[in-house]
ModelCIF file with pLDDT and N, C-alpha, C, O atoms, coordinates in Angstrom:
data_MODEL
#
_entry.id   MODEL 
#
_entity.id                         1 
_entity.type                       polymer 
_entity.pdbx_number_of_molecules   1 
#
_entity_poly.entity_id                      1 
_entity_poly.type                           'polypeptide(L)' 
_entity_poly.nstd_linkage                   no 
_entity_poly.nstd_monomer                   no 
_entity_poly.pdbx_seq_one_letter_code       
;(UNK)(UNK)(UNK)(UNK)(UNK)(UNK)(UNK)(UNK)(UNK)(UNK)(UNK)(UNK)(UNK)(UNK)(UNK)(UNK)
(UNK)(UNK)(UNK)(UNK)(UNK)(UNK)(UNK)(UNK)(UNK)(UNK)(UNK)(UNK)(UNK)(UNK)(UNK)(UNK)
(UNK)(UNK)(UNK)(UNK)(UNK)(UNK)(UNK)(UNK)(UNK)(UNK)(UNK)(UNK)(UNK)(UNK)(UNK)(UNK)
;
_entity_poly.pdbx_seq_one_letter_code_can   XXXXXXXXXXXXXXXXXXXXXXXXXXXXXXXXXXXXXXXXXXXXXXXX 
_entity_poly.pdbx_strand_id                 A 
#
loop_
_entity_poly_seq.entity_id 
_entity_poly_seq.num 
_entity_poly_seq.mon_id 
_entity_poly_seq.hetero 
1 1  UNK n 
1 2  UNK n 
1 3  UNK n 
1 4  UNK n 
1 5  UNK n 
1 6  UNK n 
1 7  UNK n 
1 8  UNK n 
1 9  UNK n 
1 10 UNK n 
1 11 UNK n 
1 12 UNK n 
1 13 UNK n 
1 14 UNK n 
1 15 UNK n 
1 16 UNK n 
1 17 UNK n 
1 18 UNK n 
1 19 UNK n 
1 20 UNK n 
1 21 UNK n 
1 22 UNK n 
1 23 UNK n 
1 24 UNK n 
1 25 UNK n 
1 26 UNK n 
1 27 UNK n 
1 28 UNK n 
1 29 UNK n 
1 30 UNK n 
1 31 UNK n 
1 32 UNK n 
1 33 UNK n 
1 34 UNK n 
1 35 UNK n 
1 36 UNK n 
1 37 UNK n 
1 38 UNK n 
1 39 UNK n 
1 40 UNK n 
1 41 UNK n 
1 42 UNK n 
1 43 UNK n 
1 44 UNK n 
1 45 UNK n 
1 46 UNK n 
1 47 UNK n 
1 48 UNK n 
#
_struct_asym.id          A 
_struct_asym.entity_id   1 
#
loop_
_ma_qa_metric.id 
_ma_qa_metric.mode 
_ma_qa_metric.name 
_ma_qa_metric.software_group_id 
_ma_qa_metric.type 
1 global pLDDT . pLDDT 
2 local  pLDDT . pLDDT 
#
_ma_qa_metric_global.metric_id      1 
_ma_qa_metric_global.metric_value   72.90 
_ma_qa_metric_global.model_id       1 
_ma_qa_metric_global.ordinal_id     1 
#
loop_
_ma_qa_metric_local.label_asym_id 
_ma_qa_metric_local.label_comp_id 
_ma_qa_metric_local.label_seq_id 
_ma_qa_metric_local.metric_id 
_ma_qa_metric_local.metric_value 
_ma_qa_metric_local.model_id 
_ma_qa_metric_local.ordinal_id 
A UNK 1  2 45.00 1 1  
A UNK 2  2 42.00 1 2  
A UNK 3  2 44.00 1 3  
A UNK 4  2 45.00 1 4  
A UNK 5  2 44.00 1 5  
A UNK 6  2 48.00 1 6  
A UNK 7  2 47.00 1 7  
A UNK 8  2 46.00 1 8  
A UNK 9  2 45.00 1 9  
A UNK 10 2 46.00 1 10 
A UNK 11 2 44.00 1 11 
A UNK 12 2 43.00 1 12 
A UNK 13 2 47.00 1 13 
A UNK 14 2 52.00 1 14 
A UNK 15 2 51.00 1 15 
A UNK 16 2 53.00 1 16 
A UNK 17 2 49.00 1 17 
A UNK 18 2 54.00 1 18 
A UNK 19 2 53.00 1 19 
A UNK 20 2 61.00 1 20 
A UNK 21 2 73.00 1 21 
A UNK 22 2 74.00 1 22 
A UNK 23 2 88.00 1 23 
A UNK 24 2 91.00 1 24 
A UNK 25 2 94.00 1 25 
A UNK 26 2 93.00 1 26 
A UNK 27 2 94.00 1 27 
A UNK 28 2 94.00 1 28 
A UNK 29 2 94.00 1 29 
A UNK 30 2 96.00 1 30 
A UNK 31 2 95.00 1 31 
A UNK 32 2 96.00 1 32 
A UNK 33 2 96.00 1 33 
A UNK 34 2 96.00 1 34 
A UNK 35 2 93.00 1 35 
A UNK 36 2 93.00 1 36 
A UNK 37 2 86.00 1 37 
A UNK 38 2 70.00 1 38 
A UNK 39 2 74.00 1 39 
A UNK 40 2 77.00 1 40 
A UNK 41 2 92.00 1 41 
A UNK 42 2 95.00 1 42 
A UNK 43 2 97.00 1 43 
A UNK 44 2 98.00 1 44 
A UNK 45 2 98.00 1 45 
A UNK 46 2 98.00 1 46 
A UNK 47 2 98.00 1 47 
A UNK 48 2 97.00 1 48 
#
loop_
_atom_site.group_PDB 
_atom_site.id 
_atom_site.type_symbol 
_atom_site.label_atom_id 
_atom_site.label_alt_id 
_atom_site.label_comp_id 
_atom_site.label_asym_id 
_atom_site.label_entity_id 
_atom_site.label_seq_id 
_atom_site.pdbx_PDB_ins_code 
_atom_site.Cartn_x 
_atom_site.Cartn_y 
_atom_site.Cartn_z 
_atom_site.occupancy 
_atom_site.B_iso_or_equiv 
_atom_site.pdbx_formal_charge 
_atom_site.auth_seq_id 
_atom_site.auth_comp_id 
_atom_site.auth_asym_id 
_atom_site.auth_atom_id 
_atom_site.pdbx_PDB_model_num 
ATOM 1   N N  . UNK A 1 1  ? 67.760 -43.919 2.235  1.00 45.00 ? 1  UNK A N  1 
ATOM 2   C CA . UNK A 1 1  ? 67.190 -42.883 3.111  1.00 45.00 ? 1  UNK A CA 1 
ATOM 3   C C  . UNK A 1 1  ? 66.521 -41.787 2.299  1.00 45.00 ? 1  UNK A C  1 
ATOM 4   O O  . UNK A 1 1  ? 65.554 -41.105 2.637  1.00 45.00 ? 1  UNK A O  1 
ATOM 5   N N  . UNK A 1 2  ? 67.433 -41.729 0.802  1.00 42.00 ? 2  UNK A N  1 
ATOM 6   C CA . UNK A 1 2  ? 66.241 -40.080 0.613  1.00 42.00 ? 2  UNK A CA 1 
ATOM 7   C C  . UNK A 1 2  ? 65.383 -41.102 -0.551 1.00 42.00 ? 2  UNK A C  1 
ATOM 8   O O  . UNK A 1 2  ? 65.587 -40.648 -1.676 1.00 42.00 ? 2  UNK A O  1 
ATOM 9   N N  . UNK A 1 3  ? 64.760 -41.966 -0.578 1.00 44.00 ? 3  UNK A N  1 
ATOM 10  C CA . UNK A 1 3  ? 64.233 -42.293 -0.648 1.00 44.00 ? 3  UNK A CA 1 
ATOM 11  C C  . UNK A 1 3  ? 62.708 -42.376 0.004  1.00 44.00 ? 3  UNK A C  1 
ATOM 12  O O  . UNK A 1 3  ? 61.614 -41.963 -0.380 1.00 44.00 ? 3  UNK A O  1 
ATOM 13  N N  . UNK A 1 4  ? 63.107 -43.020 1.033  1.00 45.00 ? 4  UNK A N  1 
ATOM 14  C CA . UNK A 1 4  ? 62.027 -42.713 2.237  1.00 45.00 ? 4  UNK A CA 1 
ATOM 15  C C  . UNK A 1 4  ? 61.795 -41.795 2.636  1.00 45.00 ? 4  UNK A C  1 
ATOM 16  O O  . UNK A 1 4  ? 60.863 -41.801 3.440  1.00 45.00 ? 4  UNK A O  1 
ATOM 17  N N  . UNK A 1 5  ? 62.640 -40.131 2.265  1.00 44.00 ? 5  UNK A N  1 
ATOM 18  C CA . UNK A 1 5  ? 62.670 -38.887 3.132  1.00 44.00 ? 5  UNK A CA 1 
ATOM 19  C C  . UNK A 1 5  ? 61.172 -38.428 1.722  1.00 44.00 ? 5  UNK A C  1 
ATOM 20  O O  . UNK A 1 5  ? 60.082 -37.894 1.929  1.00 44.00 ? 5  UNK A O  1 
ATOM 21  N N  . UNK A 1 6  ? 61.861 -38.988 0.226  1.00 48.00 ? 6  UNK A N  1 
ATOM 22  C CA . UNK A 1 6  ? 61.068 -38.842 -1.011 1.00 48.00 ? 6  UNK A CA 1 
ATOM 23  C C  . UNK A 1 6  ? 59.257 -39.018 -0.577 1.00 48.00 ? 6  UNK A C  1 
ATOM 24  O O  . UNK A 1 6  ? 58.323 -38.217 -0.575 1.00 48.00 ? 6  UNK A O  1 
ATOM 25  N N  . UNK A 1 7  ? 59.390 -40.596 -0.214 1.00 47.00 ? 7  UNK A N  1 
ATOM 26  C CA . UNK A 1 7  ? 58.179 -41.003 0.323  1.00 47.00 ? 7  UNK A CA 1 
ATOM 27  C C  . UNK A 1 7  ? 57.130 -40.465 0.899  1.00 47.00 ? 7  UNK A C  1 
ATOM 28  O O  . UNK A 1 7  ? 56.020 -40.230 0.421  1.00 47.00 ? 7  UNK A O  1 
ATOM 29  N N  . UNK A 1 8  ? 57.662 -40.233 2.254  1.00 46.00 ? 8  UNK A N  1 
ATOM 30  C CA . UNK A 1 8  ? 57.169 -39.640 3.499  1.00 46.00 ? 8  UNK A CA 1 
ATOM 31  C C  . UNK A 1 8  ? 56.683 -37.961 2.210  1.00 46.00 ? 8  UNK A C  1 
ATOM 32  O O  . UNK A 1 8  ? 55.760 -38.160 1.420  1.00 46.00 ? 8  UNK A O  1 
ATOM 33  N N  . UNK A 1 9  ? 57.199 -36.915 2.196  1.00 45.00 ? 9  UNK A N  1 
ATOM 34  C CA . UNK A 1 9  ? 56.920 -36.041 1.490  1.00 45.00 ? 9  UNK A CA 1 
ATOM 35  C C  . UNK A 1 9  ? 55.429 -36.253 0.666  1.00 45.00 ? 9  UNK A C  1 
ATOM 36  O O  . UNK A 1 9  ? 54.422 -35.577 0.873  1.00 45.00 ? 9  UNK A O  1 
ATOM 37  N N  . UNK A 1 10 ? 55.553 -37.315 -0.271 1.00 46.00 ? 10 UNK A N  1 
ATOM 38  C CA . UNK A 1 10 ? 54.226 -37.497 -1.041 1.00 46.00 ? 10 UNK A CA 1 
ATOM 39  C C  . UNK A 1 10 ? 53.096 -37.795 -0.278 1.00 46.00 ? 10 UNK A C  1 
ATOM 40  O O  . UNK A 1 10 ? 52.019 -37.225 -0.451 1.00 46.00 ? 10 UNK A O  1 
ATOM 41  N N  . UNK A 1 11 ? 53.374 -39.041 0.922  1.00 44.00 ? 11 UNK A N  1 
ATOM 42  C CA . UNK A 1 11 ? 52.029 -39.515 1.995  1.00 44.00 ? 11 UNK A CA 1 
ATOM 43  C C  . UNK A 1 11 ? 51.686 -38.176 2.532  1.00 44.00 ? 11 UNK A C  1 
ATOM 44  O O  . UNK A 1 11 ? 50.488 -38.322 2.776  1.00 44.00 ? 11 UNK A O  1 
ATOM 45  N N  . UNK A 1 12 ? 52.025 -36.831 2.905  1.00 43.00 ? 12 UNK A N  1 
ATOM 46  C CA . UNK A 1 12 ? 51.993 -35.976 3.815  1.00 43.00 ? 12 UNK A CA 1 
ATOM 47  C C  . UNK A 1 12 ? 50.429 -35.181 2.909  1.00 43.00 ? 12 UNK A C  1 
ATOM 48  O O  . UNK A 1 12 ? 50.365 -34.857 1.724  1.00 43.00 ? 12 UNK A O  1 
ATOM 49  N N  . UNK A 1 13 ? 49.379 -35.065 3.945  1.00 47.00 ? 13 UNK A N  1 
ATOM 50  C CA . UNK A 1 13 ? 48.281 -34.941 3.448  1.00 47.00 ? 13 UNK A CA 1 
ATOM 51  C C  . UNK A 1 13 ? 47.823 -33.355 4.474  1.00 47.00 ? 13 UNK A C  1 
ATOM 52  O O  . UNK A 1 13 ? 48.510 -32.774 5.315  1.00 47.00 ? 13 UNK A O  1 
ATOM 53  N N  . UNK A 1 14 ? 46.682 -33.091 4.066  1.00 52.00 ? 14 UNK A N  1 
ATOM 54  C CA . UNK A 1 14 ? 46.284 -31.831 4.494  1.00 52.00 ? 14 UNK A CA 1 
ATOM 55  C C  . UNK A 1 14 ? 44.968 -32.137 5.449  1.00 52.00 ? 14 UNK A C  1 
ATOM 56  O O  . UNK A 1 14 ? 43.778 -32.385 5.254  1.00 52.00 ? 14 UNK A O  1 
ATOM 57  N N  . UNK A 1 15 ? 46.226 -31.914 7.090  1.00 51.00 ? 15 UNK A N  1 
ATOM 58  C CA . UNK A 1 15 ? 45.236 -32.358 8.119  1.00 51.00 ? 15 UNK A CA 1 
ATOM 59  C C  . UNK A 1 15 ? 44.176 -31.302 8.784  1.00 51.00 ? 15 UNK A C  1 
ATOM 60  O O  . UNK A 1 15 ? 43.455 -31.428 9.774  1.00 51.00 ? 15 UNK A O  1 
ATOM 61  N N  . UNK A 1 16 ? 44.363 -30.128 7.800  1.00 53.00 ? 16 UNK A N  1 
ATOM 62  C CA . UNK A 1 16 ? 43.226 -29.263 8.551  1.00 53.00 ? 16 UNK A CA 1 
ATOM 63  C C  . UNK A 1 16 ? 42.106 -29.337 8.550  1.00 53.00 ? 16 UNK A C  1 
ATOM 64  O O  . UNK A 1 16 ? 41.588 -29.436 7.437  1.00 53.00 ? 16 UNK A O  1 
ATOM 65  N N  . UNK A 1 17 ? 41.195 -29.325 9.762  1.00 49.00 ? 17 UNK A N  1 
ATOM 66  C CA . UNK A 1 17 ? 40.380 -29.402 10.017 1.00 49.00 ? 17 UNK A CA 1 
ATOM 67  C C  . UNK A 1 17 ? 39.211 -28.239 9.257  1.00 49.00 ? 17 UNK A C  1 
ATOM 68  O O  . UNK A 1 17 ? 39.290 -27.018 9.391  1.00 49.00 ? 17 UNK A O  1 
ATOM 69  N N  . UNK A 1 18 ? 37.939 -29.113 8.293  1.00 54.00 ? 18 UNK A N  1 
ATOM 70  C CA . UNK A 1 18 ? 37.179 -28.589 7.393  1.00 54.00 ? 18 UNK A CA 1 
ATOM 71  C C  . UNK A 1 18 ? 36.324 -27.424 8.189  1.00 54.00 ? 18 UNK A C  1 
ATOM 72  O O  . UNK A 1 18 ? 35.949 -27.695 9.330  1.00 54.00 ? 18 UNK A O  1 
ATOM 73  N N  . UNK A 1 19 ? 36.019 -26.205 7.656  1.00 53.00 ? 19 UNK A N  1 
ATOM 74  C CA . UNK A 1 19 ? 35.464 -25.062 8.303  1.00 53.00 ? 19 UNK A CA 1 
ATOM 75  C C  . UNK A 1 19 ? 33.901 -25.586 8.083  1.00 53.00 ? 19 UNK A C  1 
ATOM 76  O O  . UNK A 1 19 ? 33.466 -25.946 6.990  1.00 53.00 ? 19 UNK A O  1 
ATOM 77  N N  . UNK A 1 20 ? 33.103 -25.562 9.368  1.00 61.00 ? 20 UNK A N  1 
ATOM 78  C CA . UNK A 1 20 ? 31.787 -26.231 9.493  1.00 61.00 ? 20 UNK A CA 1 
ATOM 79  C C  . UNK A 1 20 ? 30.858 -24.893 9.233  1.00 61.00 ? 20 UNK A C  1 
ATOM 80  O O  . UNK A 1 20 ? 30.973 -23.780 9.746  1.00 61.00 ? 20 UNK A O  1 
ATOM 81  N N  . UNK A 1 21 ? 29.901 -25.367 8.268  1.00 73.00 ? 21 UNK A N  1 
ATOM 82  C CA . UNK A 1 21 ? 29.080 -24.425 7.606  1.00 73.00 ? 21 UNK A CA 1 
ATOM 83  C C  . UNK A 1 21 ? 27.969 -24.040 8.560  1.00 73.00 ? 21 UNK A C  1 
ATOM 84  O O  . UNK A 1 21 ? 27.643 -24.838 9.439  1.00 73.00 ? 21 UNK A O  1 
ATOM 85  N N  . UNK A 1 22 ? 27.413 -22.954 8.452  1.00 74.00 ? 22 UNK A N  1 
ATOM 86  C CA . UNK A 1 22 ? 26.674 -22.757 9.472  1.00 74.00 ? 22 UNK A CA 1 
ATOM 87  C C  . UNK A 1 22 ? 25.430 -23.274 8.911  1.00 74.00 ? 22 UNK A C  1 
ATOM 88  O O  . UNK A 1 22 ? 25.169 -23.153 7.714  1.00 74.00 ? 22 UNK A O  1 
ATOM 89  N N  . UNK A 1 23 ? 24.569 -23.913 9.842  1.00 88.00 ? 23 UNK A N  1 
ATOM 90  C CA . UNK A 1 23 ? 23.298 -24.126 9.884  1.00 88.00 ? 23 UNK A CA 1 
ATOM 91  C C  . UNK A 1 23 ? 21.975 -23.353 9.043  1.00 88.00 ? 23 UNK A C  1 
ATOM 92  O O  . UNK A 1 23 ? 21.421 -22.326 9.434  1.00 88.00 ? 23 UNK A O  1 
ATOM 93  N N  . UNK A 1 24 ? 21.740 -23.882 8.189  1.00 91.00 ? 24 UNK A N  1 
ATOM 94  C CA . UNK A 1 24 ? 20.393 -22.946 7.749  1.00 91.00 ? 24 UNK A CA 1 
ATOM 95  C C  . UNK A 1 24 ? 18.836 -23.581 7.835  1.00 91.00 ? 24 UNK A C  1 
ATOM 96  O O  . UNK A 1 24 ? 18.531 -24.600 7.216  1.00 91.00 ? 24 UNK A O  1 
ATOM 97  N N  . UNK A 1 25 ? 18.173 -23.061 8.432  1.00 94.00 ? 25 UNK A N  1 
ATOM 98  C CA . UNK A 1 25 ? 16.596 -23.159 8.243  1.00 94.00 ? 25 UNK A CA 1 
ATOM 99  C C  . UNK A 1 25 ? 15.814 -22.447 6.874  1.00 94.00 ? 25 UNK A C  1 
ATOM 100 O O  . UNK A 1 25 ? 16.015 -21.296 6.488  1.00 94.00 ? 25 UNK A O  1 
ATOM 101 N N  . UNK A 1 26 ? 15.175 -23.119 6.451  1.00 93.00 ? 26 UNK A N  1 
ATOM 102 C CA . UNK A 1 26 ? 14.651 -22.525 5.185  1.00 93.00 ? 26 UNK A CA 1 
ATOM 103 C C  . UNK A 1 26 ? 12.934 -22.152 5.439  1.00 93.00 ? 26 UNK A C  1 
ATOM 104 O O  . UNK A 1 26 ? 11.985 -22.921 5.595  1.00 93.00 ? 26 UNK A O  1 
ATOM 105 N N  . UNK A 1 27 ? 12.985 -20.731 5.409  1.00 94.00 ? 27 UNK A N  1 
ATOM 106 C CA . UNK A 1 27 ? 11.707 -19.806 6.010  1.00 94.00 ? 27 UNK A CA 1 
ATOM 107 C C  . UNK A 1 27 ? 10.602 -19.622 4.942  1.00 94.00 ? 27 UNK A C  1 
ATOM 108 O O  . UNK A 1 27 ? 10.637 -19.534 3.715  1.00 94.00 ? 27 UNK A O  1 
ATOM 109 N N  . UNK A 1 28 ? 10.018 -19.608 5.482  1.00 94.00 ? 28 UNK A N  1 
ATOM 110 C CA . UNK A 1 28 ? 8.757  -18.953 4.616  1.00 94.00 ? 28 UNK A CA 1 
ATOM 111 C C  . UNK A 1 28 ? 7.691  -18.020 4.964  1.00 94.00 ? 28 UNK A C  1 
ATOM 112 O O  . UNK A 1 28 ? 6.809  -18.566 5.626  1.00 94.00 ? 28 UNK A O  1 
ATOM 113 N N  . UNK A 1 29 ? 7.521  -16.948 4.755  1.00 94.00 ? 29 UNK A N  1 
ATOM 114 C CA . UNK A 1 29 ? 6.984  -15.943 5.422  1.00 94.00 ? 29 UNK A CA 1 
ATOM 115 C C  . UNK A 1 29 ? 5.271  -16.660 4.916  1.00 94.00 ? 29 UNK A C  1 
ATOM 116 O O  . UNK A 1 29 ? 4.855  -17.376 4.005  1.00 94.00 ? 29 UNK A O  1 
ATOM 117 N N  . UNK A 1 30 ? 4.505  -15.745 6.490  1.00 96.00 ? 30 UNK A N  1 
ATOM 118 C CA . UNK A 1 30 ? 2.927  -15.976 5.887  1.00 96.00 ? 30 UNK A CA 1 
ATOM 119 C C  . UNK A 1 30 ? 2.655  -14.570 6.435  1.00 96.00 ? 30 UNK A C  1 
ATOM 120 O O  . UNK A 1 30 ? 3.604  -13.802 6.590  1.00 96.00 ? 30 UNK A O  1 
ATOM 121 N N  . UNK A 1 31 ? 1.437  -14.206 6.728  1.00 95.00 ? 31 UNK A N  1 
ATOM 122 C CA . UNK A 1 31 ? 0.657  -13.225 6.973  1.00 95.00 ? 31 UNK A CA 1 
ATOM 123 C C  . UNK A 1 31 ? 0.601  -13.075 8.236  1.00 95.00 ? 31 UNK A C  1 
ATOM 124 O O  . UNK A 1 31 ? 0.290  -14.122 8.805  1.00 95.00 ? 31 UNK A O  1 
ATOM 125 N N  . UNK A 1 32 ? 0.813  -12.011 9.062  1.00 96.00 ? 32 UNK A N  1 
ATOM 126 C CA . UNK A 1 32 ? 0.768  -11.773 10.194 1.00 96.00 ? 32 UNK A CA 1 
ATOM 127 C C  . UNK A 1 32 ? -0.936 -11.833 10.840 1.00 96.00 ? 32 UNK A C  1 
ATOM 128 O O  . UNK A 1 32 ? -1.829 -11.134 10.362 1.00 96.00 ? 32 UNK A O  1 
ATOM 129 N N  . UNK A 1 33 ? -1.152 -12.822 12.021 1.00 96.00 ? 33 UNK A N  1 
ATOM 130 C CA . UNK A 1 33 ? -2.118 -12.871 12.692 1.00 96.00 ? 33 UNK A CA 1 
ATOM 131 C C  . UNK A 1 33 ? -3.097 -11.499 13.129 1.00 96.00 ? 33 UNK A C  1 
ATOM 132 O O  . UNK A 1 33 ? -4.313 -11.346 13.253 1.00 96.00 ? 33 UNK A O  1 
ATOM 133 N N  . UNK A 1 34 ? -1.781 -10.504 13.308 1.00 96.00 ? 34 UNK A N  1 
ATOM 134 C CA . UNK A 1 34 ? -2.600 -9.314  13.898 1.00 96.00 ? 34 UNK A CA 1 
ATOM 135 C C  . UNK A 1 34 ? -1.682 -8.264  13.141 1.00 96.00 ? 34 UNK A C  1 
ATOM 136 O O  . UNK A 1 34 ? -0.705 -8.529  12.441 1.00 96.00 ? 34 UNK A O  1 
ATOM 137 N N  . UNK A 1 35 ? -2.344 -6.694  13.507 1.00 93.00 ? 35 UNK A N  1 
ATOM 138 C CA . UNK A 1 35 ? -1.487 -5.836  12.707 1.00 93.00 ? 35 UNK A CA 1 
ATOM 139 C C  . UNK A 1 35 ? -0.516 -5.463  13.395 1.00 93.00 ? 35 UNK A C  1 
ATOM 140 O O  . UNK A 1 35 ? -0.712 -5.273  14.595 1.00 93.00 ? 35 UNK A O  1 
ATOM 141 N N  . UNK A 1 36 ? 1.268  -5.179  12.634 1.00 93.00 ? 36 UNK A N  1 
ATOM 142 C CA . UNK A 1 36 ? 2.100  -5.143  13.078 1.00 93.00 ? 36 UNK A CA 1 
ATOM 143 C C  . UNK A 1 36 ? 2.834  -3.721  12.718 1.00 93.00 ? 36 UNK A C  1 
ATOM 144 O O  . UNK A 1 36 ? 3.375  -3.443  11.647 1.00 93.00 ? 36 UNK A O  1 
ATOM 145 N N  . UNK A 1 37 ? 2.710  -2.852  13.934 1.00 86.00 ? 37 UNK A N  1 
ATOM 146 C CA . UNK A 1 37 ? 3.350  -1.539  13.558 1.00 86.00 ? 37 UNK A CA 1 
ATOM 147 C C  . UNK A 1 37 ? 4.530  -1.669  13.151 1.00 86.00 ? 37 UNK A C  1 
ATOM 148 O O  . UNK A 1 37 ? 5.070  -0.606  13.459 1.00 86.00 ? 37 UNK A O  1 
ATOM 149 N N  . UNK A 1 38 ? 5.297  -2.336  12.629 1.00 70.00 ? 38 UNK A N  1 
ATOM 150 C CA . UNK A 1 38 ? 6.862  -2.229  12.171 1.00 70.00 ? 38 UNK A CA 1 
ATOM 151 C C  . UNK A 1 38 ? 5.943  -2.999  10.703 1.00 70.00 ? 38 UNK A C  1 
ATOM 152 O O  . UNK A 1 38 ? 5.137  -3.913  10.873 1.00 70.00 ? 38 UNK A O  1 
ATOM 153 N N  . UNK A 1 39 ? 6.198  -2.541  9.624  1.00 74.00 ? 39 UNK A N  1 
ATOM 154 C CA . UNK A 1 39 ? 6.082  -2.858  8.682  1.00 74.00 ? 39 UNK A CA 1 
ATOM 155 C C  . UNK A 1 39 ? 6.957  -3.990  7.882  1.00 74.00 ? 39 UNK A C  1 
ATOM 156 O O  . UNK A 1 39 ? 6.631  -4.844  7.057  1.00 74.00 ? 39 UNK A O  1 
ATOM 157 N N  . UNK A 1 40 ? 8.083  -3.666  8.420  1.00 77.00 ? 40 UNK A N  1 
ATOM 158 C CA . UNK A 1 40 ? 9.306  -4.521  8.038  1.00 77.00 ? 40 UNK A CA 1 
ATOM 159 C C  . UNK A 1 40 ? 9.303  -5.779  8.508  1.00 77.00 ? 40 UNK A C  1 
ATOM 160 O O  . UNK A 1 40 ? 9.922  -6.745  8.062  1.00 77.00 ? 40 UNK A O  1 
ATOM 161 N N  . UNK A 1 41 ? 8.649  -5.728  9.338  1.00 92.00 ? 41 UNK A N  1 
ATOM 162 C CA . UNK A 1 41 ? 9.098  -7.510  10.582 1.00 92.00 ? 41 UNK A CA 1 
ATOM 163 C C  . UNK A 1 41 ? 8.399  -8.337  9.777  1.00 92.00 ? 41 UNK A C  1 
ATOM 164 O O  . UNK A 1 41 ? 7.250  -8.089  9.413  1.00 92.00 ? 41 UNK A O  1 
ATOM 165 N N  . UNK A 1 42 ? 8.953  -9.218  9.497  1.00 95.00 ? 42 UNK A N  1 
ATOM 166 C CA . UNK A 1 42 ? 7.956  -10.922 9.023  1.00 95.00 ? 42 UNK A CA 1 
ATOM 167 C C  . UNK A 1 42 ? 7.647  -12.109 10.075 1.00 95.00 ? 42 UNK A C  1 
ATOM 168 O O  . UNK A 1 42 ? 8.394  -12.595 10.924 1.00 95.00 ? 42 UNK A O  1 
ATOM 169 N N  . UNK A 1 43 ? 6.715  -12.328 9.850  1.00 97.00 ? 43 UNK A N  1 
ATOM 170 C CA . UNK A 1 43 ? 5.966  -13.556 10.250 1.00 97.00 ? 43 UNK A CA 1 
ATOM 171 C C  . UNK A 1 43 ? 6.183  -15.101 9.652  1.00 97.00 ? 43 UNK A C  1 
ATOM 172 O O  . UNK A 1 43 ? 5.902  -15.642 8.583  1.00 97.00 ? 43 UNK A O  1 
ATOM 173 N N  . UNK A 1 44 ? 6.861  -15.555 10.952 1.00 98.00 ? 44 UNK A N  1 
ATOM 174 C CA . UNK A 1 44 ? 6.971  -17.062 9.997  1.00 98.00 ? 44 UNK A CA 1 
ATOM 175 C C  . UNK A 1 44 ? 5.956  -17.673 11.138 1.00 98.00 ? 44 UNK A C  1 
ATOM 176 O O  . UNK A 1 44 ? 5.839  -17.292 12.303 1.00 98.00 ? 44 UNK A O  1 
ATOM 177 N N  . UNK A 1 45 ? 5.034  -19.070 10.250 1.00 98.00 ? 45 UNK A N  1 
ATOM 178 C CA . UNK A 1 45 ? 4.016  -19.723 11.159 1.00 98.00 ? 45 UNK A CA 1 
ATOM 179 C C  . UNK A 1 45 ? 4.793  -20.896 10.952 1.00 98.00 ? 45 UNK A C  1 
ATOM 180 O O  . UNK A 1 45 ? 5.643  -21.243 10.131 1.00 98.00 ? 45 UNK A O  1 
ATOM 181 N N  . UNK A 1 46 ? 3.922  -21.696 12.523 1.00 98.00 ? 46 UNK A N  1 
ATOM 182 C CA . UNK A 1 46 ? 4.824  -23.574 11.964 1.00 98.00 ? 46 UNK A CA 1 
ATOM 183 C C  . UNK A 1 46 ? 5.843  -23.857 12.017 1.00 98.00 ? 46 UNK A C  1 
ATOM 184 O O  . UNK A 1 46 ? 6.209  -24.803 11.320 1.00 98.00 ? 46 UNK A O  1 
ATOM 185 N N  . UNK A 1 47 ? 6.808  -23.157 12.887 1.00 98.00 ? 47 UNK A N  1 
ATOM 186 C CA . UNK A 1 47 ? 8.101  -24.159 12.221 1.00 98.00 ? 47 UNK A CA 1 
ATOM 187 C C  . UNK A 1 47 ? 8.514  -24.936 13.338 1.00 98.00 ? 47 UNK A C  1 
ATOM 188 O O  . UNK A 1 47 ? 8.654  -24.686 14.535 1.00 98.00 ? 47 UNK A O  1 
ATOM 189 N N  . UNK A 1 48 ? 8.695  -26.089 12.528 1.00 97.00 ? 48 UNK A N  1 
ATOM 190 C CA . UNK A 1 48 ? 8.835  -27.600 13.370 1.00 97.00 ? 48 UNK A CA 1 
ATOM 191 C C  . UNK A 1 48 ? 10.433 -27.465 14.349 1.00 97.00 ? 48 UNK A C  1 
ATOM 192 O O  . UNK A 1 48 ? 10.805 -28.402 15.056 1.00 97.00 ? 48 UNK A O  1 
#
């Protein structure tokens, strides 16, 4: 029996569930079509 109690102990694995990465899109700014009173804001064109 503590044999098998031995056993069981080593098989015992780590069932937590992996933390899912968040999603990334990879941007690329271009030039704004028209002029944009916020200076700060970017323009992305195209994205699929």
């Amino acid at each position: 029996i503590l044999i098998l109690i031995s056993c069981k102990k080593e098989e015992v694995t780590d069932n937590t569930a992996p933390i899912e990465q968040e999603p990334i899109l990879n941007l690329s700014s271009s030039i704004s079509p028209f002029t944009l009173d916020l200076s700060s804001a970017n323009f992305y064109q195209n994205i699929s």
